[in-house]
PDB file of N, CA and C in Angstrom:
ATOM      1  N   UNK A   1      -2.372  -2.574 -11.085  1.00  0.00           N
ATOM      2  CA  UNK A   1      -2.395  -4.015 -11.034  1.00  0.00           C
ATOM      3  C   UNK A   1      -3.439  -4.544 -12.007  1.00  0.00           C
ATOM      4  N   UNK A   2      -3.291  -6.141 -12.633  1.00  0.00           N
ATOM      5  CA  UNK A   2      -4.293  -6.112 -13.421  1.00  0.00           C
ATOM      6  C   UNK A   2      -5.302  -7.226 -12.701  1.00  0.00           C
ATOM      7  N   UNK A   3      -6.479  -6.478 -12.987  1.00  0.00           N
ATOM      8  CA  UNK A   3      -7.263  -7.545 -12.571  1.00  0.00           C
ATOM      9  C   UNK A   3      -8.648  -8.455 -13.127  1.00  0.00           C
ATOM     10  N   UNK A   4      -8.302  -7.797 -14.570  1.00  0.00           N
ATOM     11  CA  UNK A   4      -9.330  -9.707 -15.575  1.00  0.00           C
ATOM     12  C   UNK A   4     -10.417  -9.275 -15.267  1.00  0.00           C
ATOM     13  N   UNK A   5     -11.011  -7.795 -14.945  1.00  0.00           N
ATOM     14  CA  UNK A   5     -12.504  -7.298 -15.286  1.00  0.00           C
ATOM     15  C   UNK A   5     -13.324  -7.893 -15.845  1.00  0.00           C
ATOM     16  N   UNK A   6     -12.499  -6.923 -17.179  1.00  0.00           N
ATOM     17  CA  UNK A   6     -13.263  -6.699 -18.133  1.00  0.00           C
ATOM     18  C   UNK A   6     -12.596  -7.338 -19.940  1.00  0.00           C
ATOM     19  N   UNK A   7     -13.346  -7.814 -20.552  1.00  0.00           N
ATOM     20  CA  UNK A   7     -12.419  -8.492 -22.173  1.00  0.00           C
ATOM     21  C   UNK A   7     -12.598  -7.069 -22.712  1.00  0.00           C
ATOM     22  N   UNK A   8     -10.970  -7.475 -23.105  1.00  0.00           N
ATOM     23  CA  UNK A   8     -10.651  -6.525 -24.639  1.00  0.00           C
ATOM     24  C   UNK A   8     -11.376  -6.394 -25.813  1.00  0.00           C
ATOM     25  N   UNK A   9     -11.612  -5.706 -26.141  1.00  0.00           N
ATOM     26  CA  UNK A   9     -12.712  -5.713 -27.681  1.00  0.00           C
ATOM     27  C   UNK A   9     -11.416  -4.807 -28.892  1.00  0.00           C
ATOM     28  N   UNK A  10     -11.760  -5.388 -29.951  1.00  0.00           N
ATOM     29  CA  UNK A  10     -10.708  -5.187 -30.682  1.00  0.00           C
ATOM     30  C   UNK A  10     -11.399  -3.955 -31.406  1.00  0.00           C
ATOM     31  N   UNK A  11     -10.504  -2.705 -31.750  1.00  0.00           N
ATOM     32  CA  UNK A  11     -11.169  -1.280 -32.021  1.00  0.00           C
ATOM     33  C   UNK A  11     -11.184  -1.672 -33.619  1.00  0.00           C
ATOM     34  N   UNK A  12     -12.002  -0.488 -34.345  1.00  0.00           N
ATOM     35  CA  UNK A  12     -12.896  -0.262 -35.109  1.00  0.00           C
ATOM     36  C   UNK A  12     -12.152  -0.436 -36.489  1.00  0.00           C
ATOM     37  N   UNK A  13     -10.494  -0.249 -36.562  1.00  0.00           N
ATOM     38  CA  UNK A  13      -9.904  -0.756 -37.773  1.00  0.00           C
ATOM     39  C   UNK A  13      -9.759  -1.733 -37.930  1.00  0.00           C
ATOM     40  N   UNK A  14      -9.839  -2.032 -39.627  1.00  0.00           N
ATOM     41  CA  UNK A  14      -9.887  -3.476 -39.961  1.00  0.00           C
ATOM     42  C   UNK A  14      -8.608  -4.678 -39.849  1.00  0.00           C
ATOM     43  N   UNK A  15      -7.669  -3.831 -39.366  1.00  0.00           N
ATOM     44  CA  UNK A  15      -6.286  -4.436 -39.173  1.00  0.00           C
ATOM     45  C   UNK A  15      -6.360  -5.249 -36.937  1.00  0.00           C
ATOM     46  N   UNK A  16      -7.041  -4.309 -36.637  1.00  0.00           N
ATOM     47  CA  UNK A  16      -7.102  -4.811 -35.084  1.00  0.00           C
ATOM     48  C   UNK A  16      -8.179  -6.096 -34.957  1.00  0.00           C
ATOM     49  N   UNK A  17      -9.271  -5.752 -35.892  1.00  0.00           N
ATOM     50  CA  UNK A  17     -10.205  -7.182 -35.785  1.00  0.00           C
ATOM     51  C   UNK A  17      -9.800  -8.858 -36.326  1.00  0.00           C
ATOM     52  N   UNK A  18      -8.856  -7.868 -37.431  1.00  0.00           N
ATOM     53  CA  UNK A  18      -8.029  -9.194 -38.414  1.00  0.00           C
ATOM     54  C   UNK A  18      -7.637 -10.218 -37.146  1.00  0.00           C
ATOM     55  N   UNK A  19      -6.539  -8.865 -36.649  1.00  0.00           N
ATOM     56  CA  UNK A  19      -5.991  -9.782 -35.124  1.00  0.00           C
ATOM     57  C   UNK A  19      -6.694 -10.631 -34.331  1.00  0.00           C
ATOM     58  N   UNK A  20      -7.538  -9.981 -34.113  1.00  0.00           N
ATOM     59  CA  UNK A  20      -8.292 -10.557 -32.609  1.00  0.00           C
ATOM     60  C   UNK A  20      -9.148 -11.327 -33.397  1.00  0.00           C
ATOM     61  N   UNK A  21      -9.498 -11.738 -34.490  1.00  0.00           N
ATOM     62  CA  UNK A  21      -9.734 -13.141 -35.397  1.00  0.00           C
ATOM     63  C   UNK A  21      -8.768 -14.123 -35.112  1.00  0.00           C
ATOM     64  N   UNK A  22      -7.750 -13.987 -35.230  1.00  0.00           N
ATOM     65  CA  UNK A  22      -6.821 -15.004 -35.047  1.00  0.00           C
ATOM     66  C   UNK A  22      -6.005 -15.164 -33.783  1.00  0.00           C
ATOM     67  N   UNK A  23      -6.198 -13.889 -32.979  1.00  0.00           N
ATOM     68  CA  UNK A  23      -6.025 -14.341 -31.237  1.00  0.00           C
ATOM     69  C   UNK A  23      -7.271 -14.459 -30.367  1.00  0.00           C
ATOM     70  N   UNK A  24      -7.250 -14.973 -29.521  1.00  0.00           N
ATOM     71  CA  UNK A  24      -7.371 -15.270 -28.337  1.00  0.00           C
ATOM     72  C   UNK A  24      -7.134 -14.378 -27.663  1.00  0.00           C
ATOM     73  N   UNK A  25      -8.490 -13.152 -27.272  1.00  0.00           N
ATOM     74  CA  UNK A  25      -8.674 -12.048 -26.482  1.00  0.00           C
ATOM     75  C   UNK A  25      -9.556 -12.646 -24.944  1.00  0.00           C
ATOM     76  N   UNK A  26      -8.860 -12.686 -24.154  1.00  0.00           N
ATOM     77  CA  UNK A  26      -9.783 -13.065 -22.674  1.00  0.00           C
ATOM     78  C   UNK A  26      -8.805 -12.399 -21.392  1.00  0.00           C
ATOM     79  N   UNK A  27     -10.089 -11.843 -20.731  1.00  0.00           N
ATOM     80  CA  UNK A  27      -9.620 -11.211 -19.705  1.00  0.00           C
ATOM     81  C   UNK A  27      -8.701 -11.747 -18.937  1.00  0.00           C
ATOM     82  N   UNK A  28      -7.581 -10.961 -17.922  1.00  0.00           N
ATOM     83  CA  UNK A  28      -6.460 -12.111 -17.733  1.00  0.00           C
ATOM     84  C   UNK A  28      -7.106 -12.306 -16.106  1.00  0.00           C
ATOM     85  N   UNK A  29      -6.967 -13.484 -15.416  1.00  0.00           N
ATOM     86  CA  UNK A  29      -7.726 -14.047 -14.693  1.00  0.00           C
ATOM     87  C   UNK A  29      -6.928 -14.377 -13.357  1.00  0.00           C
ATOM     88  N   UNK A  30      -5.467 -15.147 -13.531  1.00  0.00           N
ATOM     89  CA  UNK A  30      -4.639 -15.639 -12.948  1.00  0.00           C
ATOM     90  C   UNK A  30      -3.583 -14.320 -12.105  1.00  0.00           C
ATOM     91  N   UNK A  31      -3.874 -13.111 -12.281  1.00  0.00           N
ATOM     92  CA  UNK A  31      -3.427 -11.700 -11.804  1.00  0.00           C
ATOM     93  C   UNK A  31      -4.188 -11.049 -11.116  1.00  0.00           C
ATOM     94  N   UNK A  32      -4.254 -10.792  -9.918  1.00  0.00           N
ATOM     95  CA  UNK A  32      -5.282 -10.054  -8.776  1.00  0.00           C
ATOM     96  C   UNK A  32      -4.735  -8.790  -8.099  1.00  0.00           C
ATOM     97  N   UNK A  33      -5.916  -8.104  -7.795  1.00  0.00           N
ATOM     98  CA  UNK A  33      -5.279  -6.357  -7.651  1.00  0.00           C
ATOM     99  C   UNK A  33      -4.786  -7.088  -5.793  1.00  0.00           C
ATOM    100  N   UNK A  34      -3.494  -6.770  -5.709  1.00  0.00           N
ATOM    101  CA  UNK A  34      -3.088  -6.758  -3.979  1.00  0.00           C
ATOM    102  C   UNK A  34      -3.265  -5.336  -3.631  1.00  0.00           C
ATOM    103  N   UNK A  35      -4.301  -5.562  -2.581  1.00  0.00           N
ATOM    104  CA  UNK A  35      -4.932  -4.442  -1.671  1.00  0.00           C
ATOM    105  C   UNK A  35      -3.773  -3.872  -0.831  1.00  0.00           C
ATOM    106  N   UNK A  36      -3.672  -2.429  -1.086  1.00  0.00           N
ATOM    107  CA  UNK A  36      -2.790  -2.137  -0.175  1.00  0.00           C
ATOM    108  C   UNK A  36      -1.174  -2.218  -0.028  1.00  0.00           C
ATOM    109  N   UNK A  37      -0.944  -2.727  -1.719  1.00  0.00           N
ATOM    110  CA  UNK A  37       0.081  -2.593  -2.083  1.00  0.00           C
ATOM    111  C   UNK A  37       0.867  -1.314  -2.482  1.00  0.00           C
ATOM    112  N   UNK A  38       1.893  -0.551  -1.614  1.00  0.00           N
ATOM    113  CA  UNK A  38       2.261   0.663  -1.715  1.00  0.00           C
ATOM    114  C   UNK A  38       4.169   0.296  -2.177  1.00  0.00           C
ATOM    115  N   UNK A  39       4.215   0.942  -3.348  1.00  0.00           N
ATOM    116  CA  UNK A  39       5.622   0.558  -3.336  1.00  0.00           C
ATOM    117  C   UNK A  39       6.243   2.140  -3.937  1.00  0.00           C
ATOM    118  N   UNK A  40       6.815   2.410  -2.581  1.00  0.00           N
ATOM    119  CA  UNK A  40       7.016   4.279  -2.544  1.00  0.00           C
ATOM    120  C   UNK A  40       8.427   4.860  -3.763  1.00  0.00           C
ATOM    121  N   UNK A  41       8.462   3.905  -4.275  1.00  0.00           N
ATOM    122  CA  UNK A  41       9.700   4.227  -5.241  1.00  0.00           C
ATOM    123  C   UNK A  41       9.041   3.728  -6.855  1.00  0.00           C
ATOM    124  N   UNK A  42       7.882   3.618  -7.082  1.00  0.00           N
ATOM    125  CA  UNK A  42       7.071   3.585  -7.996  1.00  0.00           C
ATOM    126  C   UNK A  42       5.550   4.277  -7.874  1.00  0.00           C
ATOM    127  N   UNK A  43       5.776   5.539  -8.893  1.00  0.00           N
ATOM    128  CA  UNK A  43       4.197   5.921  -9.230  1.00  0.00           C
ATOM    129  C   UNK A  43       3.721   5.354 -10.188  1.00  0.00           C
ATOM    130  N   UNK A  44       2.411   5.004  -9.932  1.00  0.00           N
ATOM    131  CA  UNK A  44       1.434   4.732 -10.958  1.00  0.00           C
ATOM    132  C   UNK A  44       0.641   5.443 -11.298  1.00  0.00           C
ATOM    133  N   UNK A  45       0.581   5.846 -13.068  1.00  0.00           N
ATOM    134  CA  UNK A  45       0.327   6.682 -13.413  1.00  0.00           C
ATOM    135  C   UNK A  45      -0.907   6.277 -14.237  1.00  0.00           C
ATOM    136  N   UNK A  46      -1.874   6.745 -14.471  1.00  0.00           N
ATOM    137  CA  UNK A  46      -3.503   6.717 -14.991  1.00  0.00           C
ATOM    138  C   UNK A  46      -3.195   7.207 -16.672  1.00  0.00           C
ATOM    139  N   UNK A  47      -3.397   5.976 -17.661  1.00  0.00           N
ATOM    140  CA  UNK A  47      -2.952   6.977 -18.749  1.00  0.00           C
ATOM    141  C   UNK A  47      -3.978   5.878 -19.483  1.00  0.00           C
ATOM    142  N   UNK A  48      -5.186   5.854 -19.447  1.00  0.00           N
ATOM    143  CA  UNK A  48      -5.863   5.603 -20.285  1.00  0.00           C
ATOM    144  C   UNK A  48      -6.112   6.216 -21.775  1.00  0.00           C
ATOM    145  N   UNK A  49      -6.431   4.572 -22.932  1.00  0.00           N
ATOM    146  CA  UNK A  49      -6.464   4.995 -24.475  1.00  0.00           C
ATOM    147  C   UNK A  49      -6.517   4.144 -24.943  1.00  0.00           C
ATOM    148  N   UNK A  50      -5.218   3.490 -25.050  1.00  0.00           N
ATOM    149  CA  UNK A  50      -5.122   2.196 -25.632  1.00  0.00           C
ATOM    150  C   UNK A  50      -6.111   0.888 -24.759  1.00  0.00           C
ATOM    151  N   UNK A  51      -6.175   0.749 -23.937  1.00  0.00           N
ATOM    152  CA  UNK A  51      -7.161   0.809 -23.019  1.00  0.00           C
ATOM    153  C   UNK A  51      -8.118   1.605 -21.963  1.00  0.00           C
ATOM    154  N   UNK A  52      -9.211   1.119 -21.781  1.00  0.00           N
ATOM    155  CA  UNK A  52      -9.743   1.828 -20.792  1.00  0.00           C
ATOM    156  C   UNK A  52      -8.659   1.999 -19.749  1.00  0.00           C
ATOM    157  N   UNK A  53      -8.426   0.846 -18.563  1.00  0.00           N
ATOM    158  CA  UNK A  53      -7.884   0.833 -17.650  1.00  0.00           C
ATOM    159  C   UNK A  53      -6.051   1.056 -17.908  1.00  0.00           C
ATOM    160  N   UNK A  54      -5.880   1.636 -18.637  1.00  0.00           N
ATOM    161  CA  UNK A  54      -4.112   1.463 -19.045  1.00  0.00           C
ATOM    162  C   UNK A  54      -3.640   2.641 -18.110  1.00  0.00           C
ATOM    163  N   UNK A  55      -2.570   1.967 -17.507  1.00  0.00           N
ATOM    164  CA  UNK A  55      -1.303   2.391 -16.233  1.00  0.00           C
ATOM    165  C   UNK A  55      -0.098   2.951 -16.885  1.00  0.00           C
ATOM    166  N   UNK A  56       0.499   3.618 -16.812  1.00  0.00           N
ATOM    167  CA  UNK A  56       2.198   4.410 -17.112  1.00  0.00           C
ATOM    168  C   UNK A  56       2.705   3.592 -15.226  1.00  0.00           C
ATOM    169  N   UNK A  57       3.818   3.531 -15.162  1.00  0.00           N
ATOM    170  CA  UNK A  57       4.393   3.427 -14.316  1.00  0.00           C
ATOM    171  C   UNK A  57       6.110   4.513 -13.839  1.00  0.00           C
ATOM    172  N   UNK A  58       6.397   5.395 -13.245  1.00  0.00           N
ATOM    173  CA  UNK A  58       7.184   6.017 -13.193  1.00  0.00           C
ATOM    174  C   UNK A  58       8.575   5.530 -11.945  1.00  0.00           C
ATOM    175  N   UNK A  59       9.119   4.662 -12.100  1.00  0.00           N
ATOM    176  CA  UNK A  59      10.581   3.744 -11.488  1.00  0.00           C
ATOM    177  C   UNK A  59      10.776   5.604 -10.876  1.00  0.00           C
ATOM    178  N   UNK A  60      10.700   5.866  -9.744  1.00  0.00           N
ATOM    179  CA  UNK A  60      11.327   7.117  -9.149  1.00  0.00           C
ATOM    180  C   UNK A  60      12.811   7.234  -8.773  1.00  0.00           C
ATOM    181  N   UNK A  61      13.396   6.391  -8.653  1.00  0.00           N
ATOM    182  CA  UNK A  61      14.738   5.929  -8.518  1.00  0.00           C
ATOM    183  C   UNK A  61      15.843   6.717  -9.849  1.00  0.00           C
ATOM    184  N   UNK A  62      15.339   6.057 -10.645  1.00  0.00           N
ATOM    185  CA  UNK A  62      15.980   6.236 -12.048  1.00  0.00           C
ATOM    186  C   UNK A  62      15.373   7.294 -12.789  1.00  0.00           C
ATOM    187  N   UNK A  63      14.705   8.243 -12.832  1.00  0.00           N
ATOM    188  CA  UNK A  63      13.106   8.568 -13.547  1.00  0.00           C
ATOM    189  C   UNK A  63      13.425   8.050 -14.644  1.00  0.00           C
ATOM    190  N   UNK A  64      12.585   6.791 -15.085  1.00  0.00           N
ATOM    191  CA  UNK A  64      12.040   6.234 -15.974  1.00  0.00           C
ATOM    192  C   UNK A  64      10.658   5.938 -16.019  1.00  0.00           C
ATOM    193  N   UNK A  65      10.401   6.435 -16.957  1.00  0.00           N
ATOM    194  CA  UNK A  65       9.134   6.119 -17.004  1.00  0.00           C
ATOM    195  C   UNK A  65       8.426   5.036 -18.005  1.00  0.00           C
ATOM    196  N   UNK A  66       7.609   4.182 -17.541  1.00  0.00           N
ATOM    197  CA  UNK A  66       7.442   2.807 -18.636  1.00  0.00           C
ATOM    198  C   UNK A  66       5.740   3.378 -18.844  1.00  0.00           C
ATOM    199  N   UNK A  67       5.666   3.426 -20.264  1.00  0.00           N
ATOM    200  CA  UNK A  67       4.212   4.152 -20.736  1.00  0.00           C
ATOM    201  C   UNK A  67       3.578   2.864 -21.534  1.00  0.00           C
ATOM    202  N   UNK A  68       4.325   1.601 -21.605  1.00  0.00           N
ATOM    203  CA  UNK A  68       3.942   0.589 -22.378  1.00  0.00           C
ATOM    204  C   UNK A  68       3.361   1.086 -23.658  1.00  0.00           C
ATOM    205  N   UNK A  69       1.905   0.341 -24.095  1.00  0.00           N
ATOM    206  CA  UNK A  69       1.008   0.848 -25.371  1.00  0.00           C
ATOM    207  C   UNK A  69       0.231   2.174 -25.084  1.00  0.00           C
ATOM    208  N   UNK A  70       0.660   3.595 -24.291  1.00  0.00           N
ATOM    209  CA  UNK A  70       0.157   4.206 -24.309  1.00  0.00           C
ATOM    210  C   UNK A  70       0.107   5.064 -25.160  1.00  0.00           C
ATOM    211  N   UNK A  71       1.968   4.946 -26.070  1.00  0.00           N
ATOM    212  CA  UNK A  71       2.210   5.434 -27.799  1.00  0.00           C
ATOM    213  C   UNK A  71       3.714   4.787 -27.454  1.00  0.00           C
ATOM    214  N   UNK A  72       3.712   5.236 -28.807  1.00  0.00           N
ATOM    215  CA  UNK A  72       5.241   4.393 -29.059  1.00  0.00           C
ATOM    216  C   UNK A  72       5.980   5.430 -29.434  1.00  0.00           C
ATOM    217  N   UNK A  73       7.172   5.106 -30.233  1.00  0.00           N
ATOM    218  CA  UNK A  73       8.054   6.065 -29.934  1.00  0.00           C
ATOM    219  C   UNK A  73       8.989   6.202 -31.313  1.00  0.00           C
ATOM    220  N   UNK A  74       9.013   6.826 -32.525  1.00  0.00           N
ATOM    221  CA  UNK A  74       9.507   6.406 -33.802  1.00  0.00           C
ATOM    222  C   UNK A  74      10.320   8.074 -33.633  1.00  0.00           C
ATOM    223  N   UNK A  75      11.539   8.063 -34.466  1.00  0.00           N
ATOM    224  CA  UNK A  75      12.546   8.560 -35.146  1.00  0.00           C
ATOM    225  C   UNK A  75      12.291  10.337 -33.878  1.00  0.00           C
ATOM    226  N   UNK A  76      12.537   9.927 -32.830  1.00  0.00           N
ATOM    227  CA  UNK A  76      11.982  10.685 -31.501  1.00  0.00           C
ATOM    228  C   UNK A  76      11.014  11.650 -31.580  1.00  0.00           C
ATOM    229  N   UNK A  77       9.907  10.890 -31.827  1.00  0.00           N
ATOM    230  CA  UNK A  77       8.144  11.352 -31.662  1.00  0.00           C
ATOM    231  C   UNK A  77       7.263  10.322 -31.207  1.00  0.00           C
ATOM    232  N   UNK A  78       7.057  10.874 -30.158  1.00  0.00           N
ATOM    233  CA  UNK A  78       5.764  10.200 -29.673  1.00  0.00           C
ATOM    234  C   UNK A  78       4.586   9.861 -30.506  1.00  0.00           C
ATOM    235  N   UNK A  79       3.959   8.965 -30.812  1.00  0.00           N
ATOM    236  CA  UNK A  79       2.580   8.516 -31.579  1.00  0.00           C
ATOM    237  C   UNK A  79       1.907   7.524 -31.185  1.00  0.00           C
ATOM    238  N   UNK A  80       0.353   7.490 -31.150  1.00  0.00           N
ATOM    239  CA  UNK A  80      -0.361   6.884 -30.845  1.00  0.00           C
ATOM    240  C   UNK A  80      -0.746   6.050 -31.896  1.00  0.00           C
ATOM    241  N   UNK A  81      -0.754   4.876 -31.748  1.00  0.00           N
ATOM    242  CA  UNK A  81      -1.271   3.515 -32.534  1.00  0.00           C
ATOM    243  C   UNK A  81      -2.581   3.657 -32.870  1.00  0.00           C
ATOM    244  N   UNK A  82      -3.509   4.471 -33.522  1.00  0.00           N
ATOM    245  CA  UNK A  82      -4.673   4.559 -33.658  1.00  0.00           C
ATOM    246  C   UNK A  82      -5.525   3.148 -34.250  1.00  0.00           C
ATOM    247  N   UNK A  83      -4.861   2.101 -34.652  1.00  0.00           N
ATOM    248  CA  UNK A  83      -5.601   1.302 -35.071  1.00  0.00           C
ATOM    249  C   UNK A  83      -5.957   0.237 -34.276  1.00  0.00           C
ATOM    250  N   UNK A  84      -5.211   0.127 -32.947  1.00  0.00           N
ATOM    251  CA  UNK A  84      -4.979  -0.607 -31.770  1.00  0.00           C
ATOM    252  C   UNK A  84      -5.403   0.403 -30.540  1.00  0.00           C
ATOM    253  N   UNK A  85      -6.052   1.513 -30.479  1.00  0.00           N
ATOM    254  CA  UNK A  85      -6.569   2.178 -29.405  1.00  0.00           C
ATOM    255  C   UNK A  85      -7.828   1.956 -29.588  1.00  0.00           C
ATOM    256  N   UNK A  86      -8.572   2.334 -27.990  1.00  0.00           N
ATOM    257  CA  UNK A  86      -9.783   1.806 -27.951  1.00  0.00           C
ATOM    258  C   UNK A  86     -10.542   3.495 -27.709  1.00  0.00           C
ATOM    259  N   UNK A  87      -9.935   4.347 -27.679  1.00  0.00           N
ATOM    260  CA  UNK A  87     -10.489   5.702 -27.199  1.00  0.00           C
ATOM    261  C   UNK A  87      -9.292   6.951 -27.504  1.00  0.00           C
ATOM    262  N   UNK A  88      -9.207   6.974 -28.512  1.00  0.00           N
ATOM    263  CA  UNK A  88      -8.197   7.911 -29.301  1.00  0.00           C
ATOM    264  C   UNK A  88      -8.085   9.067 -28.976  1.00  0.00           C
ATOM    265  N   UNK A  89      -9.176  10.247 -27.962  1.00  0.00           N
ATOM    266  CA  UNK A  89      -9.158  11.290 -27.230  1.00  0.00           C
ATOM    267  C   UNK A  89      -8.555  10.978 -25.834  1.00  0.00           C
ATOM    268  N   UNK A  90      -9.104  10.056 -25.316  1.00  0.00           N
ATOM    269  CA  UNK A  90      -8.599   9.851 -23.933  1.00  0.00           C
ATOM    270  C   UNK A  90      -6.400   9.678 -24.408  1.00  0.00           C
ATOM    271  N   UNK A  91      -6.671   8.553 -25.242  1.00  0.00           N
ATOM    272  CA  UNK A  91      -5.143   8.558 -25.368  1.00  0.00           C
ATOM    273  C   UNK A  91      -4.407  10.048 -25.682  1.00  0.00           C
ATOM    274  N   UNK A  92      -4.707  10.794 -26.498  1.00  0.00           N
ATOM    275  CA  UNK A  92      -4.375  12.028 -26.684  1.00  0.00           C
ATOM    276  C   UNK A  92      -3.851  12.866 -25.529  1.00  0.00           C
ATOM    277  N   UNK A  93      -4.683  12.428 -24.939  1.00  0.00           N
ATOM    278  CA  UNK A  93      -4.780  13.557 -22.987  1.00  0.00           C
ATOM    279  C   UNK A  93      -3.730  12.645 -22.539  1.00  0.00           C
ATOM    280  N   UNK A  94      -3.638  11.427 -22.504  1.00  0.00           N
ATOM    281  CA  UNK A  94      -2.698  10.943 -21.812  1.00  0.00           C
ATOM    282  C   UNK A  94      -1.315  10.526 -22.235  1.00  0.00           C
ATOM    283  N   UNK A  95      -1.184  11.033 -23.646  1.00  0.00           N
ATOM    284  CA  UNK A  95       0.141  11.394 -24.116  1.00  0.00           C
ATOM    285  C   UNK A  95       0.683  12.645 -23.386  1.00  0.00           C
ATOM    286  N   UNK A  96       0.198  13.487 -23.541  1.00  0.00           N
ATOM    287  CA  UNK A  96       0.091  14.953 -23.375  1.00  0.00           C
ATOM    288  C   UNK A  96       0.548  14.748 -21.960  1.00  0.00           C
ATOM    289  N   UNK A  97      -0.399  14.417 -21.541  1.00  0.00           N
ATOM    290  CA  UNK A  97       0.401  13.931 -19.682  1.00  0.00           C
ATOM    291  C   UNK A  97       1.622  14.017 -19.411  1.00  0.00           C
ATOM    292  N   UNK A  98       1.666  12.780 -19.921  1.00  0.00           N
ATOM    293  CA  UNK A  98       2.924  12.056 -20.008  1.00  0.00           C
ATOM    294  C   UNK A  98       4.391  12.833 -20.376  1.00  0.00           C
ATOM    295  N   UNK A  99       4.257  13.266 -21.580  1.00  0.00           N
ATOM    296  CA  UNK A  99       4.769  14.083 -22.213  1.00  0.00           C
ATOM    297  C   UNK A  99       5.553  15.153 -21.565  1.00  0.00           C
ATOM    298  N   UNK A 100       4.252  15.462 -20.528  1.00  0.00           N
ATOM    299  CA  UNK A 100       4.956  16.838 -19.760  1.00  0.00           C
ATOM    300  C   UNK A 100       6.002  16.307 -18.424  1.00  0.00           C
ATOM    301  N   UNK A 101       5.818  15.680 -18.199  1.00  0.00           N
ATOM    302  CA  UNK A 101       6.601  14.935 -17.718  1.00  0.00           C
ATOM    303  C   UNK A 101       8.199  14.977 -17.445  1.00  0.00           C
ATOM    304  N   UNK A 102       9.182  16.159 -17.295  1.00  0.00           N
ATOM    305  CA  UNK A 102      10.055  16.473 -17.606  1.00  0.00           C
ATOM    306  C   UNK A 102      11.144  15.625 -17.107  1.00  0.00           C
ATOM    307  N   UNK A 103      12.500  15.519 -17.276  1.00  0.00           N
ATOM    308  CA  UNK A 103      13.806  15.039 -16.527  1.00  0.00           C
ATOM    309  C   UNK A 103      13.513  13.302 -16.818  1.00  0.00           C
ATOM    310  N   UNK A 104      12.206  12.943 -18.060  1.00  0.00           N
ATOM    311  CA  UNK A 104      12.645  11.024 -17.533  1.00  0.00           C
ATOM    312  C   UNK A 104      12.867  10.598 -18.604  1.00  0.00           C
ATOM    313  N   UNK A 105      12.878   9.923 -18.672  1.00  0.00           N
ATOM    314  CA  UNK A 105      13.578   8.633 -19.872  1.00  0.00           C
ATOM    315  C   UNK A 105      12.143   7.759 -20.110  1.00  0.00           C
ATOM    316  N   UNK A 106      11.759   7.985 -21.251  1.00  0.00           N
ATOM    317  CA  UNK A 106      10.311   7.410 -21.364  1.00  0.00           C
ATOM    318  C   UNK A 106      10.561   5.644 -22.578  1.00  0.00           C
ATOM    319  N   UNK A 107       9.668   4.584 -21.604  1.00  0.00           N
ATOM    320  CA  UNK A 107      10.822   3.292 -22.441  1.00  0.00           C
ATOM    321  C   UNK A 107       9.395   2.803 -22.538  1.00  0.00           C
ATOM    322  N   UNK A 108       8.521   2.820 -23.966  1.00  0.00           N
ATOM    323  CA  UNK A 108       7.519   2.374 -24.498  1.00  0.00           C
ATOM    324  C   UNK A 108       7.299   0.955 -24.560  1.00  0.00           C
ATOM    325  N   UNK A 109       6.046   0.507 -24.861  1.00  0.00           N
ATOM    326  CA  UNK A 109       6.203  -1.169 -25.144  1.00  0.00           C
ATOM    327  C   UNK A 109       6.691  -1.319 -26.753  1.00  0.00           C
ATOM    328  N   UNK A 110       6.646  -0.321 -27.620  1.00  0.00           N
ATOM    329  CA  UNK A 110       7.475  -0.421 -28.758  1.00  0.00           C
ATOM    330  C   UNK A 110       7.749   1.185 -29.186  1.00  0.00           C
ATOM    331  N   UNK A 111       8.893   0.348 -29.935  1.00  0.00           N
ATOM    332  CA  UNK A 111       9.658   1.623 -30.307  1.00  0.00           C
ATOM    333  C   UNK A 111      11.104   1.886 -29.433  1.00  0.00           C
ATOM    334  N   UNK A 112      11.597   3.402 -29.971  1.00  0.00           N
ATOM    335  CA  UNK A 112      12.552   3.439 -29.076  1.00  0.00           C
ATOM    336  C   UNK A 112      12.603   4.235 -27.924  1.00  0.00           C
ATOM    337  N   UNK A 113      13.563   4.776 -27.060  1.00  0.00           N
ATOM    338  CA  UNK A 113      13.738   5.485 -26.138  1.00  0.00           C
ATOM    339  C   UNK A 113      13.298   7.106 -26.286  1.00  0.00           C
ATOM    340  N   UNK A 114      12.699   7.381 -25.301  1.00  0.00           N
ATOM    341  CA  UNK A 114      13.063   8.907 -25.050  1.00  0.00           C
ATOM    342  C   UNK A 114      13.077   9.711 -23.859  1.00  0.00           C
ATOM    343  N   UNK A 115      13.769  11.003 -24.555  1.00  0.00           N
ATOM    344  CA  UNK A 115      14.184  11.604 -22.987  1.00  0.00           C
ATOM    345  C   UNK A 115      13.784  12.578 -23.147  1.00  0.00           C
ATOM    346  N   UNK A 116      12.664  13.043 -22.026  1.00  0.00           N
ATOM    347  CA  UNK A 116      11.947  14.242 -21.973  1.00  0.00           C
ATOM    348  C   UNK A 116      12.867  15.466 -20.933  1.00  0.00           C
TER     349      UNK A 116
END
């Protein structure tokens, strides 16, 4: 769940600061963690990189798995956005995770499909 901690800081390439020059980075505020929210046909999965706090979510129903910006997904290879990650080892581990992940259908925040 998200819950407006902590602000985004834009990582160390000169293409992510460009951005966050011209956006509007603020913690999101109007989204609160619900305590005790169990929804048994969704895991949430810990896949910090692209952010500290960044979630995979696994739909158990379907196995799909939604990895959002945890990498994307080009000409069927997984890759990490290094210029838009905030911790490029942690993301590494949590590709790798992910990755192993067998039997799902992995649907990125960009890019295309894949099926592990």
């Amino acid at each position: 769940m998200l819950t407006g901690k902590e602000k985004i800081e834009p990582t160390k390439s000169f293409l992510s600061k460009m951005v966050a020059g011209m956006s509007r980075i603020d913690p999101v505020e109007d989204v609160k963690e619900s305590e005790g929210l169990q929804l048994p046909f969704i895991d949430v999965i810990p896949s910090p990189g692209h952010t500290p706090g960044s979630t995979s979510y696994l739909f158990k129903p379907e196995n799909i798995l939604f990895v959002g910006d945890a990498f994307s997904v080009s000409s069927g290879e997984a890759k990490i956005n290094k210029s838009f990650t905030a911790d490029i080892p942690a993301a590494e581990r949590s590709k790798e995770k992910l990755l192993s992940m067998k039997g799902v259908t992995v649907l990125p925040g960009h890019g295309s499909s894949m099926h592990l």
